[in-house]
N, C-alpha and C. Protein backbone atom coordinates (compact mmCIF):
# COMPACT_ATOMS: atom_id res chain seq x y z
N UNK A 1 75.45 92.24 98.01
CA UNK A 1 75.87 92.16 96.63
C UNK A 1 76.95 91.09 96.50
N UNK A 2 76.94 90.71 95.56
CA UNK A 2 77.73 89.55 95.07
C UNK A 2 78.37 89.20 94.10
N UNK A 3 79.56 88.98 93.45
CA UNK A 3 80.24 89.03 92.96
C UNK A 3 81.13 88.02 92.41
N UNK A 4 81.33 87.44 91.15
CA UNK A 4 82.32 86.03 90.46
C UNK A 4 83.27 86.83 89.80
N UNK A 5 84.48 86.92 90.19
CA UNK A 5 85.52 87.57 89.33
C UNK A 5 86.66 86.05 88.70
N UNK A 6 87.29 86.21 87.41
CA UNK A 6 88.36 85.34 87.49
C UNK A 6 89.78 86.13 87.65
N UNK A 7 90.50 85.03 87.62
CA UNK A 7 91.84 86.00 87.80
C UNK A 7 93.03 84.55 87.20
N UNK A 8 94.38 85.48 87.19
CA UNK A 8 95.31 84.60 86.50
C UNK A 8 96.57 83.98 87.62
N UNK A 9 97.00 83.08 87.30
CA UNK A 9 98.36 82.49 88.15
C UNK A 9 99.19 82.53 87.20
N UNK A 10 100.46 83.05 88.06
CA UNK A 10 101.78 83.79 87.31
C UNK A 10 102.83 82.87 88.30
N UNK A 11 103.83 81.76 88.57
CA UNK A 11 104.29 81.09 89.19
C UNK A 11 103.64 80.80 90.41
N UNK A 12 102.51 80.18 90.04
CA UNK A 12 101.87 79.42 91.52
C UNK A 12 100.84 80.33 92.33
N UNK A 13 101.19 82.38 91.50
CA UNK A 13 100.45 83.11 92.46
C UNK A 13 99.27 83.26 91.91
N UNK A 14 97.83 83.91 92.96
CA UNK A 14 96.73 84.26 92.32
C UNK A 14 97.04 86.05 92.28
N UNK A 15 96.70 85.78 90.87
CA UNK A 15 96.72 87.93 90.96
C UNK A 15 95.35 88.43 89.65
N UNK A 16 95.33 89.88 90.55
CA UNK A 16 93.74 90.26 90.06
C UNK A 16 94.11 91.61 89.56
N UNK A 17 93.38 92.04 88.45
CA UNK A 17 93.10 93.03 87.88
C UNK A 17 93.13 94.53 89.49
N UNK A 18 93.43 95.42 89.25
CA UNK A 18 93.16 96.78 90.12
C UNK A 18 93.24 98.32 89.74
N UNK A 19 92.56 98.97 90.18
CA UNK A 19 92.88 100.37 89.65
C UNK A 19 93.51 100.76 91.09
N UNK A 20 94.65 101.49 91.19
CA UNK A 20 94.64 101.93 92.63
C UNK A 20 94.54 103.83 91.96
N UNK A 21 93.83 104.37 92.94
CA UNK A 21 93.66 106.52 92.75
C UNK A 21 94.58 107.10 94.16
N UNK A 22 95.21 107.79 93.54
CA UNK A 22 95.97 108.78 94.47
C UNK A 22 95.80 110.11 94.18
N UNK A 23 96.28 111.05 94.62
CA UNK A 23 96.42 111.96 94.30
C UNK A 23 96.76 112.70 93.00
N UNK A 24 97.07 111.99 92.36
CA UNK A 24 97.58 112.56 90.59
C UNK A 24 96.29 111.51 89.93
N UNK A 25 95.78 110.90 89.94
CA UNK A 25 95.02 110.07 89.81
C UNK A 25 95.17 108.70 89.39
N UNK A 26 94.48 107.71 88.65
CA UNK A 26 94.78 106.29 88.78
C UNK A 26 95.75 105.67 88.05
N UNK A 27 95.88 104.59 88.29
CA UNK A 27 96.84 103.61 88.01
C UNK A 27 96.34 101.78 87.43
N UNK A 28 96.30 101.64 86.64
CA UNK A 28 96.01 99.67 86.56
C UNK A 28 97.04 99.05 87.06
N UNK A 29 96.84 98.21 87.74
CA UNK A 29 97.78 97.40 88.48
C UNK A 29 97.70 95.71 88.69
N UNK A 30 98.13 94.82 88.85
CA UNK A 30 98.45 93.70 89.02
C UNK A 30 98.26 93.51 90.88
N UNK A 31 97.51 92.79 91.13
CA UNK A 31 97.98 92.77 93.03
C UNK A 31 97.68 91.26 93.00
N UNK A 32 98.50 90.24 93.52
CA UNK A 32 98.82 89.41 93.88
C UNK A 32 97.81 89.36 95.51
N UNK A 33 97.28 88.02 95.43
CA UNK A 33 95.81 87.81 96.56
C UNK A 33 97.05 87.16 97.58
N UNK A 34 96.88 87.87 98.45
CA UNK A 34 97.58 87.31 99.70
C UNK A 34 97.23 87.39 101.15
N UNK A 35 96.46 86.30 101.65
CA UNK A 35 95.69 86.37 102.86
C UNK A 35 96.62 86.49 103.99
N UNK A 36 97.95 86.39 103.73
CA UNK A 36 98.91 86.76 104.58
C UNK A 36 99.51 87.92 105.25
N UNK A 37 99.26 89.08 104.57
CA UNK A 37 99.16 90.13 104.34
C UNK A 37 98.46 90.66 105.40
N UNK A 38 98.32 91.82 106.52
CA UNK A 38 97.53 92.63 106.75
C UNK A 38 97.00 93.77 106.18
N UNK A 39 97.71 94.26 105.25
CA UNK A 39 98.03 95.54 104.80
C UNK A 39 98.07 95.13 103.48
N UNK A 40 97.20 95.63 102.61
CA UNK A 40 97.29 95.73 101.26
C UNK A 40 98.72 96.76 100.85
N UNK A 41 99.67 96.38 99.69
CA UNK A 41 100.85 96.32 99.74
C UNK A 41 100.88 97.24 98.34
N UNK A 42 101.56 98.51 97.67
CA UNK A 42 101.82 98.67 96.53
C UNK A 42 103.93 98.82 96.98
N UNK A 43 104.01 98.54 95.32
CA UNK A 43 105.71 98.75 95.57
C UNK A 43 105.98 99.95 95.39
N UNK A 44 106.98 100.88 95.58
CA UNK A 44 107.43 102.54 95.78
C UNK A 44 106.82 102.64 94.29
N UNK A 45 107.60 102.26 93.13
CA UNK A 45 107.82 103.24 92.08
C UNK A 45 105.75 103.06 91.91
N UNK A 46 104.66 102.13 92.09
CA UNK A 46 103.35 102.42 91.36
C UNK A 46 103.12 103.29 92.60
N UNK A 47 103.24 103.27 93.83
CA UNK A 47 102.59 104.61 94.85
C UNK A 47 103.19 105.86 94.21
N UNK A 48 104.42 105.73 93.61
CA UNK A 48 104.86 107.01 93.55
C UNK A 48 104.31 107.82 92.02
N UNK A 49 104.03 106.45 91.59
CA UNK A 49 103.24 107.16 89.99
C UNK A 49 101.97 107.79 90.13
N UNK A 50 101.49 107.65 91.46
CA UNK A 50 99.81 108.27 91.74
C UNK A 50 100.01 109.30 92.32
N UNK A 51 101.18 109.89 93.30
CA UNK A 51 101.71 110.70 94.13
C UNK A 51 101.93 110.86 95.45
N UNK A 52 102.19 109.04 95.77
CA UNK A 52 102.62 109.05 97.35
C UNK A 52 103.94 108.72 97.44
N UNK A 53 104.79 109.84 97.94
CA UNK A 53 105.90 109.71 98.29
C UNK A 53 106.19 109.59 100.29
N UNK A 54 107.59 108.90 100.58
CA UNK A 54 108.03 109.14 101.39
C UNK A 54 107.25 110.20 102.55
N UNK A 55 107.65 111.40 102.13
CA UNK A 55 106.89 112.34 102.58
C UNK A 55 105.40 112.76 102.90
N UNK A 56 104.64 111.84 102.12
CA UNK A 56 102.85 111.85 102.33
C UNK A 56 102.86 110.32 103.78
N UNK A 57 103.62 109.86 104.19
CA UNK A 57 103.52 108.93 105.12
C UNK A 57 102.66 108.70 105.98
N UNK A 58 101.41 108.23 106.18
CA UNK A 58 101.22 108.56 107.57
C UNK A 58 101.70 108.12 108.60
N UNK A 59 102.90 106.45 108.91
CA UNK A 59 103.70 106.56 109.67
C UNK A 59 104.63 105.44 109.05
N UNK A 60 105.69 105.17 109.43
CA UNK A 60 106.67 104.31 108.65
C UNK A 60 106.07 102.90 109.35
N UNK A 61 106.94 101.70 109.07
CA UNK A 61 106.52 100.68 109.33
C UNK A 61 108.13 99.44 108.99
N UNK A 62 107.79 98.31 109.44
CA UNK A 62 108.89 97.42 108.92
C UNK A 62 107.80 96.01 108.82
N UNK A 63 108.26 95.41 107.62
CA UNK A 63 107.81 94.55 107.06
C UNK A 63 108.62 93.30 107.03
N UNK A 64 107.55 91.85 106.88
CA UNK A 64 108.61 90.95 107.43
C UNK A 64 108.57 90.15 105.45
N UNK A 65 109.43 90.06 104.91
CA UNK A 65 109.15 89.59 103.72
C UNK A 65 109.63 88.33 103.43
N UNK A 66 109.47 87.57 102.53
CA UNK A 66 110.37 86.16 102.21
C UNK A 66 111.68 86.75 101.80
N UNK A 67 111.90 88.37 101.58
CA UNK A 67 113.39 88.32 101.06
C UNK A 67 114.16 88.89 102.53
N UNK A 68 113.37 89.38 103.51
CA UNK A 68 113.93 89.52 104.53
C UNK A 68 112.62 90.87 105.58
N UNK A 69 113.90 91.70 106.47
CA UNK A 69 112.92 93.18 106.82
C UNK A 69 113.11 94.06 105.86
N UNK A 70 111.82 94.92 105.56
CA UNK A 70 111.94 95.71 104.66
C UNK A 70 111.43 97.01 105.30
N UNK A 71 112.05 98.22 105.22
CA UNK A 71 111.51 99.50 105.93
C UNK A 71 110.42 99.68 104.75
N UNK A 72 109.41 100.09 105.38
CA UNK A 72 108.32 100.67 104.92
C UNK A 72 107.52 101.76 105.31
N UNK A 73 106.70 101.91 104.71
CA UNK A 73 105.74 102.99 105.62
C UNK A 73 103.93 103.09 104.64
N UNK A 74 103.06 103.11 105.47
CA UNK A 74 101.66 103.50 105.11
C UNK A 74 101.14 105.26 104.73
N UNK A 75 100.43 104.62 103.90
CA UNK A 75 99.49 106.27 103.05
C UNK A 75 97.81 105.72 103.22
N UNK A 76 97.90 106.91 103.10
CA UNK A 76 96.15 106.78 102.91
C UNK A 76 95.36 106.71 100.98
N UNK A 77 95.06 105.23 100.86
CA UNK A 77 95.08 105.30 99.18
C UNK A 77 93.69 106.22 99.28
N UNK A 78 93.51 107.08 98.55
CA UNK A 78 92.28 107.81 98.06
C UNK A 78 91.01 106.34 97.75
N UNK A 79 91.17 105.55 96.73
CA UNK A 79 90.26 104.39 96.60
C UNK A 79 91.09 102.85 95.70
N UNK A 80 90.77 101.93 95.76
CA UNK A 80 91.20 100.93 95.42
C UNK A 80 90.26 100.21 95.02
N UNK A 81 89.88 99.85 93.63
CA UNK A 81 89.11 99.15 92.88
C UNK A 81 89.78 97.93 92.56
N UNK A 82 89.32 96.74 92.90
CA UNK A 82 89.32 95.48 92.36
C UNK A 82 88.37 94.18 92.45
N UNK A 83 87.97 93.08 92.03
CA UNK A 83 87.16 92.31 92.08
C UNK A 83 85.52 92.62 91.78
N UNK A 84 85.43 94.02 91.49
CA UNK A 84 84.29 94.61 91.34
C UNK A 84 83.79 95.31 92.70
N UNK A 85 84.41 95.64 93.33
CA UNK A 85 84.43 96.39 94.91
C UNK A 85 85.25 97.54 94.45
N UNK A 86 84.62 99.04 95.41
CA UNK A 86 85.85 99.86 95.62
C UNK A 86 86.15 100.25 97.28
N UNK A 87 87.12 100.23 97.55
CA UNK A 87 87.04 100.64 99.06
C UNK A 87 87.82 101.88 99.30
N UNK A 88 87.35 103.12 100.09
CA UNK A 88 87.66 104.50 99.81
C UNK A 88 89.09 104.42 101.46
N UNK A 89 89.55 105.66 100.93
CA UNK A 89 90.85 105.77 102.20
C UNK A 89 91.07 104.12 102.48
N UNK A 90 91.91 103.56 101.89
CA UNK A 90 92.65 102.46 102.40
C UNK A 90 93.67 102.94 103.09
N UNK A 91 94.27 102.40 103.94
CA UNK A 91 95.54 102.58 104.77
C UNK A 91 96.30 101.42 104.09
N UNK A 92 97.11 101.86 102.85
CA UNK A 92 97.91 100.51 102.38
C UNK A 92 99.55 100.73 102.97
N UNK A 93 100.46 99.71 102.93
CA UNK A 93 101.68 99.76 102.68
C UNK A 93 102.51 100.18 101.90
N UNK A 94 103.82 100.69 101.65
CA UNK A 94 104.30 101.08 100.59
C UNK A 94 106.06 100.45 100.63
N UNK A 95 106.17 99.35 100.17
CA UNK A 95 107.35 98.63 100.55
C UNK A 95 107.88 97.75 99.44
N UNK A 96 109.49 97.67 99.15
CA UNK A 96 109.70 96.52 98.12
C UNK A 96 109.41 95.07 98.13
N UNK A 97 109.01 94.52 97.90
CA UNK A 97 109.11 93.03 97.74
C UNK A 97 110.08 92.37 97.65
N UNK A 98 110.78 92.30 96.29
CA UNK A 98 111.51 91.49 95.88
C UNK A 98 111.27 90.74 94.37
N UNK A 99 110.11 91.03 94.48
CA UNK A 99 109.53 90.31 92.81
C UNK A 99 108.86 91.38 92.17
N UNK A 100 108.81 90.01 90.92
CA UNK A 100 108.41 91.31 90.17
C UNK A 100 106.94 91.52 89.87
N UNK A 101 106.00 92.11 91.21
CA UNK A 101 104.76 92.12 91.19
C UNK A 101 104.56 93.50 91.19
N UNK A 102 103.25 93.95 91.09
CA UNK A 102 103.08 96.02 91.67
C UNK A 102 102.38 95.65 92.71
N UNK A 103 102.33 94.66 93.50
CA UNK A 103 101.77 95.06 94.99
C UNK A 103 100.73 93.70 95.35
N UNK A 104 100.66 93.58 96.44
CA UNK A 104 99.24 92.39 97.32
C UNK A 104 98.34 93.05 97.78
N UNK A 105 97.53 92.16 97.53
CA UNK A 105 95.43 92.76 97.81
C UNK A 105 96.10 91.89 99.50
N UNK A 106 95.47 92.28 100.47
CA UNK A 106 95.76 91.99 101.64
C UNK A 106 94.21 92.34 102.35
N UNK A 107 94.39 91.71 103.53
CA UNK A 107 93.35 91.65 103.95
C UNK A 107 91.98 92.40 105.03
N UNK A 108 92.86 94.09 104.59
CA UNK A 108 92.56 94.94 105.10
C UNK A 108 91.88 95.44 103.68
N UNK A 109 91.64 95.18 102.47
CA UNK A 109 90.79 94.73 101.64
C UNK A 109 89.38 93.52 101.75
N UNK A 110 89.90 92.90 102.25
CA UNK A 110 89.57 91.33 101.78
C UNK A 110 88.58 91.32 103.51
N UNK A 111 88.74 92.31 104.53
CA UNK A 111 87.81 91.98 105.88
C UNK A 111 86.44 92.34 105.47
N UNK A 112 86.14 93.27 103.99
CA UNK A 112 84.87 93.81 103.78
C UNK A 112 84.40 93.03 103.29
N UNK A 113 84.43 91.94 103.48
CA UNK A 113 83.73 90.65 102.54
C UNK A 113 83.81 89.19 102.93
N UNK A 114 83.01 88.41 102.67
CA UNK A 114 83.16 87.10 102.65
C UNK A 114 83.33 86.97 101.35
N UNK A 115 84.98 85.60 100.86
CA UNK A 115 85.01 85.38 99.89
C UNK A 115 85.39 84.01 100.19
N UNK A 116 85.42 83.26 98.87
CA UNK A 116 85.68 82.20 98.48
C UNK A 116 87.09 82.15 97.06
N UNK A 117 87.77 81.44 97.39
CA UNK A 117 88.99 81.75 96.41
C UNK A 117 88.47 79.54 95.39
N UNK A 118 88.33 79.71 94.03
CA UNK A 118 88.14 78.59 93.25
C UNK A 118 89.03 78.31 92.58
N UNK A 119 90.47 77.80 93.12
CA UNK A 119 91.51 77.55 91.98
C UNK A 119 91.48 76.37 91.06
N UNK A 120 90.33 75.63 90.66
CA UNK A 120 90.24 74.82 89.77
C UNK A 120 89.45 75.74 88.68
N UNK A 121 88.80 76.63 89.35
CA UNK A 121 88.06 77.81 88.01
C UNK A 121 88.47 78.58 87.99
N UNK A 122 89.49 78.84 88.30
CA UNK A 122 90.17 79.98 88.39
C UNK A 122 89.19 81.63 88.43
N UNK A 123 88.44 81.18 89.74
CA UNK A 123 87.27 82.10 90.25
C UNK A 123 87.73 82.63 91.95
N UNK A 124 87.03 83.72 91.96
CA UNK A 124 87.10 84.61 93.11
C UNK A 124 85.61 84.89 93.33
N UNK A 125 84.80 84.40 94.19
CA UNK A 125 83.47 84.60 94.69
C UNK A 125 83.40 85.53 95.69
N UNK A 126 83.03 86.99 95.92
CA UNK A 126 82.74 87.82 97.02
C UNK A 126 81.25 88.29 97.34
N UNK A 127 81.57 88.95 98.48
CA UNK A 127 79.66 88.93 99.15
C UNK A 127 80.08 90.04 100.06
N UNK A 128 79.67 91.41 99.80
CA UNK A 128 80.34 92.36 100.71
C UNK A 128 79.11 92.02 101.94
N UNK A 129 79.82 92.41 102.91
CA UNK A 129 79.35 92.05 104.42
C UNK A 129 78.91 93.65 104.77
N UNK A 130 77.64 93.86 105.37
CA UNK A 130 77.12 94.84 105.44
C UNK A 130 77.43 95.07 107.24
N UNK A 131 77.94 96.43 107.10
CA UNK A 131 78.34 96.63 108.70
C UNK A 131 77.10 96.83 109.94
């Protein structure tokens, strides 16, 4: 299956439409495309609006950011919809940034697929990769 999504640049970044579901249920969100990333990224206060706190952890973590180390820690997202994909139990991050984003699509998203990123069309081409 295959897929043309567009998306918008907000100072230089690419960011895409998302629903992230937790436990209280979903959320729309903003995630900033960052192939840098291992770990798809939400910031405390949108994990904590679905119902992952501190305490739902499955283990802490430290993060290396442009604003410095940041203590963090991973949850298990229930599902994460974006680009027209959903991918179930993500293992995302849960850490501040520094800006003012709600989180990065990372590439523990982004391994279920071959994509193509079009910043003159401001297009996102995907092709989920069948295991």
């Amino acid at each position: 299956m295959r897929t043309s999504r567009s998306f918008s640049t907000t100072s230089s970044l690419i960011s895409v439409d998302a629903i992230a579901i937790g436990p209280t249920g979903p959320v729309n969100i903003r995630l900033v495309l960052d192939t840098g990333a291992v770990h798809t990224t939400l910031v405390p206060a949108i994990a904590e609006s679905i119902g992952y706190t501190r305490a739902a952890m499955n283990k802490p973590t430290v993060i290396h950011t442009a604003t410095g180390l940041e203590r963090s820690y991973l949850v298990y997202l229930e599902k994460l919809t974006t680009l027209g994909f959903t991918i179930s139990n993500l293992e995302v991050n849960v850490a501040n940034l520094g800006y003012d984003i709600d989180g990065l699509l990372g590439m523990d998203f982004l391994w279920h697929f071959n994509f193509e990123v079009r910043p003159a069309e401001r297009r996102i081409l995907l092709e989920r990769v069948v295991p």
